[in-house]
N, C-alpha and C. Protein backbone atom coordinates (compact mmCIF):
# COMPACT_ATOMS: atom_id res chain seq x y z
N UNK A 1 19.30 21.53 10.43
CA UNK A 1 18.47 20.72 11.30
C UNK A 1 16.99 20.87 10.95
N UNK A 2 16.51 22.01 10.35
CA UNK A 2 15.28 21.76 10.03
C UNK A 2 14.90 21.49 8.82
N UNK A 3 15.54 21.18 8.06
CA UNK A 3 15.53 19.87 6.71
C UNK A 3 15.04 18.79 7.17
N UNK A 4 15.82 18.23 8.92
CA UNK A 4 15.61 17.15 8.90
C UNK A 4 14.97 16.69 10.02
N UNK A 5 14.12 17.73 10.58
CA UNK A 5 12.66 17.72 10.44
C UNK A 5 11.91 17.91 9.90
N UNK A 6 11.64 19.06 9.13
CA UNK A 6 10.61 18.75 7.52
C UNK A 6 10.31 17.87 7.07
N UNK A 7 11.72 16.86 6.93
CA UNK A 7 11.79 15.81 6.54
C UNK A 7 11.05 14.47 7.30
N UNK A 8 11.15 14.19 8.41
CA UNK A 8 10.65 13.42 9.13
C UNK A 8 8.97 13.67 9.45
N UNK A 9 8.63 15.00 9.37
CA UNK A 9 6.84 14.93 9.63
C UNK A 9 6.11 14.81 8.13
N UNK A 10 7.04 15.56 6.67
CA UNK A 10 6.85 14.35 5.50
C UNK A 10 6.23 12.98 5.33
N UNK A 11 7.50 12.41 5.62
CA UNK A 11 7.60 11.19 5.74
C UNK A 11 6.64 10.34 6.58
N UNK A 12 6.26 11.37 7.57
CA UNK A 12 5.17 10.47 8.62
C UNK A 12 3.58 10.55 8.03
N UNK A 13 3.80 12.06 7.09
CA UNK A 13 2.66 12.41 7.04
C UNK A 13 2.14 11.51 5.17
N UNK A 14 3.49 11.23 4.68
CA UNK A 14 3.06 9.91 3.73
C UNK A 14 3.13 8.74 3.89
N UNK A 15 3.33 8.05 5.30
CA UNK A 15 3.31 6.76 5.18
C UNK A 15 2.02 6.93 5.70
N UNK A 16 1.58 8.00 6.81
CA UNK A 16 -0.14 7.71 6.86
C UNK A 16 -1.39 7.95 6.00
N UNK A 17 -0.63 9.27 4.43
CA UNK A 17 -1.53 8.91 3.77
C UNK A 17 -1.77 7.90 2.80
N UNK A 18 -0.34 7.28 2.60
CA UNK A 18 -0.38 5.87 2.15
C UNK A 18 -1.69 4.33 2.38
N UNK A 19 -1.57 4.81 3.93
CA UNK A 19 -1.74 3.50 4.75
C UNK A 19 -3.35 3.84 4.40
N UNK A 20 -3.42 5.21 4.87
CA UNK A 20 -4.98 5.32 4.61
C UNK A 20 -6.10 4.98 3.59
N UNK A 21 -5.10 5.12 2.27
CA UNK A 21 -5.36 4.89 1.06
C UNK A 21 -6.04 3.84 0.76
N UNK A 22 -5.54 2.85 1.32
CA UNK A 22 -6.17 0.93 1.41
C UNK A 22 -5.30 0.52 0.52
N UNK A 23 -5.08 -0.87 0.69
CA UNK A 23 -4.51 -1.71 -0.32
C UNK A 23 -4.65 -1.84 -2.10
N UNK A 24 -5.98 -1.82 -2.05
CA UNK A 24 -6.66 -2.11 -3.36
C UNK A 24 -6.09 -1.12 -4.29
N UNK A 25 -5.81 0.55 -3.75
CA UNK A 25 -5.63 1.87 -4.42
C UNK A 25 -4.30 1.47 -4.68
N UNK A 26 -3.29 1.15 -3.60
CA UNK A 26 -2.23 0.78 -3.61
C UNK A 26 -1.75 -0.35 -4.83
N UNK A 27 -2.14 -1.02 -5.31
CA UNK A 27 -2.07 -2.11 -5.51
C UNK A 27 -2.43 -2.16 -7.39
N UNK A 28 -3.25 -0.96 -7.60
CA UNK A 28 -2.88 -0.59 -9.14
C UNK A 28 -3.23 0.87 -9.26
N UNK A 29 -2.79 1.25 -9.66
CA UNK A 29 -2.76 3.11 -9.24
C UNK A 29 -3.48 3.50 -11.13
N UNK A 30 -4.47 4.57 -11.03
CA UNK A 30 -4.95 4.85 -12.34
C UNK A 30 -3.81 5.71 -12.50
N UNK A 31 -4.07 6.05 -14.07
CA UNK A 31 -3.15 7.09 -14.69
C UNK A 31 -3.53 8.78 -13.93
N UNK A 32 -4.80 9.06 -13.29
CA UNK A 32 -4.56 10.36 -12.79
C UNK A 32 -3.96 9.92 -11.45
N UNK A 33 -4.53 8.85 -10.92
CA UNK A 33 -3.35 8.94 -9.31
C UNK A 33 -2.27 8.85 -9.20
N UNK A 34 -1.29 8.13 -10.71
CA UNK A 34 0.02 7.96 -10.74
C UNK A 34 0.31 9.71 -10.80
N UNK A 35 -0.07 10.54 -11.66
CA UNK A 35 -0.05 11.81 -11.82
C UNK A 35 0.06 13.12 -10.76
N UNK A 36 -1.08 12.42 -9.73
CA UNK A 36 -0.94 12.42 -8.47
C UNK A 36 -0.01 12.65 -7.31
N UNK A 37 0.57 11.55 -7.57
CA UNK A 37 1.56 10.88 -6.82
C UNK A 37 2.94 11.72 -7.28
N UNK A 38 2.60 11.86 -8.58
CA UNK A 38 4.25 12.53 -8.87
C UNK A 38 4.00 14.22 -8.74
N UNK A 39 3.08 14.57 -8.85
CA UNK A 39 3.15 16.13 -7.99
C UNK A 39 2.86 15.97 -6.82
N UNK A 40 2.35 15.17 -5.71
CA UNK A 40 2.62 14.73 -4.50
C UNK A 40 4.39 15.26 -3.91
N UNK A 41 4.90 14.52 -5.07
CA UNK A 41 6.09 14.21 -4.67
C UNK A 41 7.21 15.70 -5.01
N UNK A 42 6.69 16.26 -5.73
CA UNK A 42 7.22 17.56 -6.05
C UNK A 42 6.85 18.52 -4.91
N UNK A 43 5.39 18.36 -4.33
CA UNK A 43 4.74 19.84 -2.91
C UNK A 43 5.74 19.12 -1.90
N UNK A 44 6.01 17.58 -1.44
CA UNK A 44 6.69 17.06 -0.76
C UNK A 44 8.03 17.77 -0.70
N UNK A 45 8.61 18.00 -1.52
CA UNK A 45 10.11 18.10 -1.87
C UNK A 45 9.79 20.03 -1.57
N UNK A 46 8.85 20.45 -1.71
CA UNK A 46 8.98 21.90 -1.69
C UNK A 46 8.66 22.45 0.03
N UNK A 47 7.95 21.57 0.78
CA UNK A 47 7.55 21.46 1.60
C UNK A 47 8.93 21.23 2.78
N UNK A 48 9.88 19.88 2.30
CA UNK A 48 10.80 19.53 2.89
C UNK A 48 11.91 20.63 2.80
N UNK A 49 12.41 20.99 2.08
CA UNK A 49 13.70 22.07 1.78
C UNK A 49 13.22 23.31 1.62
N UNK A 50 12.25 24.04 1.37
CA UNK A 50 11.77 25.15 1.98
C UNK A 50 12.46 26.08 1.16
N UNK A 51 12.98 26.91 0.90
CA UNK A 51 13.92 27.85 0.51
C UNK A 51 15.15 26.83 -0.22
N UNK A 52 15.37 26.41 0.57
CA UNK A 52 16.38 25.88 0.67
C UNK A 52 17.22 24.76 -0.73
N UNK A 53 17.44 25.19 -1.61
CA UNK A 53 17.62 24.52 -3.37
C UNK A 53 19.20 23.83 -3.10
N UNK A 54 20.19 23.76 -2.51
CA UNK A 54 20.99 23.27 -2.63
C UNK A 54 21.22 21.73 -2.63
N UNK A 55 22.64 21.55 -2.38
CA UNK A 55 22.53 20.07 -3.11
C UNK A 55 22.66 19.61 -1.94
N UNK A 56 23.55 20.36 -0.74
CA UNK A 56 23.12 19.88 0.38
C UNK A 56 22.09 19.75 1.46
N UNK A 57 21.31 20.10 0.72
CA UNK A 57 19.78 20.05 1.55
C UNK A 57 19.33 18.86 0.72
N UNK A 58 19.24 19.07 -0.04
CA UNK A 58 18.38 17.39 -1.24
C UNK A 58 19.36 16.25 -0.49
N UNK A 59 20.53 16.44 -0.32
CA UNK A 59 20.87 14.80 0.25
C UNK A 59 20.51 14.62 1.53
N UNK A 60 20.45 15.44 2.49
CA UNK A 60 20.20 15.62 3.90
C UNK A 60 18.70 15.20 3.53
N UNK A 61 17.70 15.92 2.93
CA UNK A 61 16.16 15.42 2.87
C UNK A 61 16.18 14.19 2.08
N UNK A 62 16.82 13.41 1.16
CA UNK A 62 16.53 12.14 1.06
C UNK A 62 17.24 10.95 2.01
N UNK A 63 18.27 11.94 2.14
CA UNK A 63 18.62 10.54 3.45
C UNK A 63 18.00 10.35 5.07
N UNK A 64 17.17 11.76 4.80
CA UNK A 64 16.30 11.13 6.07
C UNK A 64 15.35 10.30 5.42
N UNK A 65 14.35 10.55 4.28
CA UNK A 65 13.53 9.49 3.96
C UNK A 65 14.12 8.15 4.21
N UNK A 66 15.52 8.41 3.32
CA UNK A 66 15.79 6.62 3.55
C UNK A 66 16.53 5.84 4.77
N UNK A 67 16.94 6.64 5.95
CA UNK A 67 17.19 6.46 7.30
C UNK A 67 15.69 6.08 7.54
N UNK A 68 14.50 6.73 7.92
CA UNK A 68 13.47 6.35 8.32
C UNK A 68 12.84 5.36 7.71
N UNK A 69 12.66 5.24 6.29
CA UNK A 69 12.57 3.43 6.03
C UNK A 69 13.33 2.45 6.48
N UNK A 70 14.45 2.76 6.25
CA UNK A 70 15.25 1.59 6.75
C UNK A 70 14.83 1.17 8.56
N UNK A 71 14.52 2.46 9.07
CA UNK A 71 14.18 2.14 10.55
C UNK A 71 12.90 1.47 10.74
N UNK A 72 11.98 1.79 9.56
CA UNK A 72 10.51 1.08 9.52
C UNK A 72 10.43 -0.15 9.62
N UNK A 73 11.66 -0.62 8.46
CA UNK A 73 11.97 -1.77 8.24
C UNK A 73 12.51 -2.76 9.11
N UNK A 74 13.62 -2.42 9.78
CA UNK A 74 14.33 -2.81 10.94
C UNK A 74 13.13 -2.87 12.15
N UNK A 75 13.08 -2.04 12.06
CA UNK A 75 11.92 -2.23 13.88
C UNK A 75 10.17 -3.38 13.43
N UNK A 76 10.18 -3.45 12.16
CA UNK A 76 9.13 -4.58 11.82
C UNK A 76 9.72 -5.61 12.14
N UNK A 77 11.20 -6.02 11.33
CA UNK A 77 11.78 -7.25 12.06
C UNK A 77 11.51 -7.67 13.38
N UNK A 78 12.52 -6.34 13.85
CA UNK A 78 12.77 -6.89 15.74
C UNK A 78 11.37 -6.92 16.58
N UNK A 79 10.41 -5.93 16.24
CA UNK A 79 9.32 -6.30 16.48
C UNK A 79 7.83 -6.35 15.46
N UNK A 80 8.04 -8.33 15.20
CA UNK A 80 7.16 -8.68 14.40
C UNK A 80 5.43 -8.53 14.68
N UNK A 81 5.07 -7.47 16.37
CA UNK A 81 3.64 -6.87 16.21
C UNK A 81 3.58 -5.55 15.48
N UNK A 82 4.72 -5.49 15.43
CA UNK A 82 4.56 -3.83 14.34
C UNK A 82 4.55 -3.77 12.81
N UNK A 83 4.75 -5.33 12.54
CA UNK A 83 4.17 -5.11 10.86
C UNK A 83 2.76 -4.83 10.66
N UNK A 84 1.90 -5.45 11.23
CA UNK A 84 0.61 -5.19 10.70
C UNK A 84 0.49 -3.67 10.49
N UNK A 85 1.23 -3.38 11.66
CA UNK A 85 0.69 -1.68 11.71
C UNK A 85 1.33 -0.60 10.50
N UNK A 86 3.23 -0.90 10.38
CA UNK A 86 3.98 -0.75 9.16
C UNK A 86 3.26 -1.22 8.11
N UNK A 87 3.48 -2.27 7.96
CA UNK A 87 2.87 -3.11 6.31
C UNK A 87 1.48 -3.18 5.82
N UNK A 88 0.96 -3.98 7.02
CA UNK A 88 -0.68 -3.98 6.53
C UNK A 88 -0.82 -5.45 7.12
N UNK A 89 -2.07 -5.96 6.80
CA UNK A 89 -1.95 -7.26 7.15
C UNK A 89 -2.86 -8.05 5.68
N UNK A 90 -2.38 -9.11 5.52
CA UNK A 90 -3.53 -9.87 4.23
C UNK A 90 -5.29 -9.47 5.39
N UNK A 91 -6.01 -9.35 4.28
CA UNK A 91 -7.49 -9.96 4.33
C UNK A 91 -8.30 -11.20 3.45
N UNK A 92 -8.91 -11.73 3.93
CA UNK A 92 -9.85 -12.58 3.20
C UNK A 92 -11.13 -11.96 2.55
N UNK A 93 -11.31 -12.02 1.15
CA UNK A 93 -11.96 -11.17 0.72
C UNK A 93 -13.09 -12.25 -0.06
N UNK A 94 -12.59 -13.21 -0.14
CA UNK A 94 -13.46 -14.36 -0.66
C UNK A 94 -13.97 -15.53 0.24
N UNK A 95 -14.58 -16.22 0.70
CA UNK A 95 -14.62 -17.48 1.71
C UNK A 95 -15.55 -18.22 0.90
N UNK A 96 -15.14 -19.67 0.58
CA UNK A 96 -15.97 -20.27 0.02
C UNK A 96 -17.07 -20.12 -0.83
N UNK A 97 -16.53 -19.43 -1.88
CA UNK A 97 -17.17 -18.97 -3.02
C UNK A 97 -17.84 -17.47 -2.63
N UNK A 98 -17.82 -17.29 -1.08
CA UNK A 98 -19.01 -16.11 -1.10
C UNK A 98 -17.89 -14.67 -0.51
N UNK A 99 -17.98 -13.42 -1.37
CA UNK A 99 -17.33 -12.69 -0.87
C UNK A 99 -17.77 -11.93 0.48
N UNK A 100 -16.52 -12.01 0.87
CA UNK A 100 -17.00 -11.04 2.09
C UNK A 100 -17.05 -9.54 2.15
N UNK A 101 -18.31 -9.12 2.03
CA UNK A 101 -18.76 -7.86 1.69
C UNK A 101 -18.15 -6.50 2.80
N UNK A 102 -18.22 -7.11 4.34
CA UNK A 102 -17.43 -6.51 5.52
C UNK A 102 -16.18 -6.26 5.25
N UNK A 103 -15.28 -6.94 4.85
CA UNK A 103 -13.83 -7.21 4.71
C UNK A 103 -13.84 -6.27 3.31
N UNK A 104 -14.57 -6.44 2.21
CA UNK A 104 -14.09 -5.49 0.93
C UNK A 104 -14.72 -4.03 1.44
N UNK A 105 -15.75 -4.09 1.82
CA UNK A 105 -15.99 -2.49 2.21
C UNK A 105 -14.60 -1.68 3.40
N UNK A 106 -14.65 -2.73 3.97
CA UNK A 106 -13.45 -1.85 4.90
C UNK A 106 -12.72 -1.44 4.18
N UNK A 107 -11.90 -2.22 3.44
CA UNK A 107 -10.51 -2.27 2.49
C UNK A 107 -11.35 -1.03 0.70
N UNK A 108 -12.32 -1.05 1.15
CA UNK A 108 -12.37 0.15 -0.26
C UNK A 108 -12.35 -0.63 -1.13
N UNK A 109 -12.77 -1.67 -1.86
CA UNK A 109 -12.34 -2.86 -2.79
C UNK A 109 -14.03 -3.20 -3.66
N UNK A 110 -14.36 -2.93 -4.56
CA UNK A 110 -15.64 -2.99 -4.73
C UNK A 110 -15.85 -4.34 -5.69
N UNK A 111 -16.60 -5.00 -5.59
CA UNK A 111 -17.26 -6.76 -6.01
C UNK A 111 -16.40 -6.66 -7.64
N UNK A 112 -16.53 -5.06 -8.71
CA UNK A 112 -15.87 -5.53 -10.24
C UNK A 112 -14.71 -5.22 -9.80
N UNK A 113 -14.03 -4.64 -9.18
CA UNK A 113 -12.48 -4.75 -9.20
C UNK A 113 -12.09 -6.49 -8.85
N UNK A 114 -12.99 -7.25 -7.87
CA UNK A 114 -12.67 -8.44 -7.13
C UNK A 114 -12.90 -9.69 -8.33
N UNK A 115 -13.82 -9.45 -9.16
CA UNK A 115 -14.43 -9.98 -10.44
C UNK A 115 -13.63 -10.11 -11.51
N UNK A 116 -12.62 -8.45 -12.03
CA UNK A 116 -12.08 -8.52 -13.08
C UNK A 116 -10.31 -9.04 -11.92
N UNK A 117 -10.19 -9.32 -10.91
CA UNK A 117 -8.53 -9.92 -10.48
C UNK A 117 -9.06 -11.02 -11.00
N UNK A 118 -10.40 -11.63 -10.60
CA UNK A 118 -10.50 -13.23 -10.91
C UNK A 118 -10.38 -13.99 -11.86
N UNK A 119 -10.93 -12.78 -13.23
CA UNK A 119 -11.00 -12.96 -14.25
C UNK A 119 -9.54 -13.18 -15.26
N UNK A 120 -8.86 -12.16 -14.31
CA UNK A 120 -7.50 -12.39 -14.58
C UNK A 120 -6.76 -13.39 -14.50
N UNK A 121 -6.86 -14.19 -13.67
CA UNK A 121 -6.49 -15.48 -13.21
C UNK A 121 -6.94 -16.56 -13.85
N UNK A 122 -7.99 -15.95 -14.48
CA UNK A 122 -8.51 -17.64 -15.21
C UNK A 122 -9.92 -18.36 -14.32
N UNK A 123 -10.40 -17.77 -13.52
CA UNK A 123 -11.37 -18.27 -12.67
C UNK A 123 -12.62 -17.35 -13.59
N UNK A 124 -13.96 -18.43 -13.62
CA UNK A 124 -15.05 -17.80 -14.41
C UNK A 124 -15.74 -17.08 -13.47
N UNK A 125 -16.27 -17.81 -12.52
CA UNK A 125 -17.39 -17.92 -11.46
C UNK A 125 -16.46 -18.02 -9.78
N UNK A 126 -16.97 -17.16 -8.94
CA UNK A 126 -16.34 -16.85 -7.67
C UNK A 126 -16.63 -17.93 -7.20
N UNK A 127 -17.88 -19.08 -7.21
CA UNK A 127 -18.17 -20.55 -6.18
C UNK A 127 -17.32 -21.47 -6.67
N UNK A 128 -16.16 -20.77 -7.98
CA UNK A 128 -14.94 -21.94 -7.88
C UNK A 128 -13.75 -21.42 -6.72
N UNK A 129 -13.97 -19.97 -5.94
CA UNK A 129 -12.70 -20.25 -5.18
C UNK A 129 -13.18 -20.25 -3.64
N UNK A 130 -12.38 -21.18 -3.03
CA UNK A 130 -12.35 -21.31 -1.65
C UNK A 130 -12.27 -20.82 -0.84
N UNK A 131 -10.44 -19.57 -1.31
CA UNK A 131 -10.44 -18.55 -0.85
C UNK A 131 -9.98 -17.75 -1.54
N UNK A 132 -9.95 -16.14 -1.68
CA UNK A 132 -9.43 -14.84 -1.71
C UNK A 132 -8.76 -14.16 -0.79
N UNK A 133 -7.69 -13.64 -0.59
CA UNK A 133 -6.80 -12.90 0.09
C UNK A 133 -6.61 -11.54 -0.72
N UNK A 134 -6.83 -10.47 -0.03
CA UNK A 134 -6.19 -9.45 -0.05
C UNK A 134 -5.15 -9.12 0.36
N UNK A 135 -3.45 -9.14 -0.67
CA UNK A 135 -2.53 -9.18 0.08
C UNK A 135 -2.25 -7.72 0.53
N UNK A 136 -1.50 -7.57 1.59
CA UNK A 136 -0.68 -6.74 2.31
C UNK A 136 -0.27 -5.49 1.20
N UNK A 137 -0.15 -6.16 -0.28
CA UNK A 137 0.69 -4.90 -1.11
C UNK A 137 -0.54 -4.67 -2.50
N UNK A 138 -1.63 -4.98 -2.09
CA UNK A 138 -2.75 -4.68 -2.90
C UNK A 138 -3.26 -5.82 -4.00
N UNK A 139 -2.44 -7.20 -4.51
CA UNK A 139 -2.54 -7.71 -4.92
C UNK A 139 -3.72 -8.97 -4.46
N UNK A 140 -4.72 -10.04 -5.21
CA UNK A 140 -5.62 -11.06 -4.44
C UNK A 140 -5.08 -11.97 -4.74
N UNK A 141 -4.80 -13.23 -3.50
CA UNK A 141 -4.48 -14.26 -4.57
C UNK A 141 -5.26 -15.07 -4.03
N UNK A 142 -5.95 -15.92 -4.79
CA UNK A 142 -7.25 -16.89 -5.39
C UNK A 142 -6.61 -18.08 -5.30
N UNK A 143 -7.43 -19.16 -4.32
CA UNK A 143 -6.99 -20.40 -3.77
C UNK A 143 -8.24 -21.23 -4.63
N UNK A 144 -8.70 -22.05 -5.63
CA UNK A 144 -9.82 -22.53 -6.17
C UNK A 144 -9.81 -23.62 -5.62
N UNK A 145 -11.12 -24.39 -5.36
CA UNK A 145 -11.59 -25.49 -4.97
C UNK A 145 -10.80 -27.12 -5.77
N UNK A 146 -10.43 -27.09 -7.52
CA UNK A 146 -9.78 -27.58 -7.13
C UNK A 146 -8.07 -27.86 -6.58
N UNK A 147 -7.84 -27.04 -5.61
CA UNK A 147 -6.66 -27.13 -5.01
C UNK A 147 -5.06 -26.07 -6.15
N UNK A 148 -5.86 -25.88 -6.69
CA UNK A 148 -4.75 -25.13 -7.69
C UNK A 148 -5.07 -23.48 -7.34
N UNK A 149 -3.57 -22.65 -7.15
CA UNK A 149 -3.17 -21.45 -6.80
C UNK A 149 -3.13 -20.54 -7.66
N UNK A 150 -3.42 -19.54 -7.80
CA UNK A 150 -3.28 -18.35 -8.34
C UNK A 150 -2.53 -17.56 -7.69
């Protein structure tokens, strides 16, 4: 039983440092944060099973991870005010050519990261897009004036 709590204040304690993270981090990870992330995931695992090396503790600690997603998941459905809070919500990061400086500072997102997505897309100059969205999973997608999607 206390696997699977270990397990559950884990789990709580990475979906909030996830969330905290912002989208943008989320959304392309450098080579030291991927690095990161995977000894993250090793103190995680040492943290969760404790002593404890068997094989029945590793399935008991991943099947609570994946019981508690699946419940993340499920309870966003049934109640669709709890995605924003689970998922995230899009932002507008562009409005009519002019970025919104409020909206990228919140989100941690700085003007060349917003410059080189655009650039990516094929857009030269930001007063060709209408709008910018910051999606939910870190990605922008670029609405241009004339009417064509990115």
């Amino acid at each position: 039983m206390e696997i699977v709590l270990r397990a559950l204040v884990m789990f709580t304690f990475l979906w909030i440092v996830t969330r905290a993270s912002g989208k943008a981090t989320l959304g392309e990870l450098s080579t030291f944060q991927l690095v990161l992330y995977v000894v993250l995931g090793d103190l995680v695992q040492q943290g969760v099973t404790g002593q404890d090396y068997s094989v029945t503790g590793a399935i008991l600690a991943v099947s609570v991870f994946a019981l508690a997603t699946a419940t993340l998941s499920w309870a966003q459905q049934r109640w669709p005010r709890l995605r924003p809070v689970v998922h995230g919500s899009p932002i507008i990061v562009v409005s009519d050519g002019e970025p919104q400086h409020g909206a990228m500072k919140a989100e941690r997102l700085c003007i060349d990261d917003l410059y080189e997505a655009a650039r990516e897309k094929g857009i030269e100059r930001l007063e060709q897009v209408r709008l910018a969205v910051l999606e939910a999973d870190g990605r922008i997608s670029f609405f241009t004036r004339e009417g064509q999607q990115s």
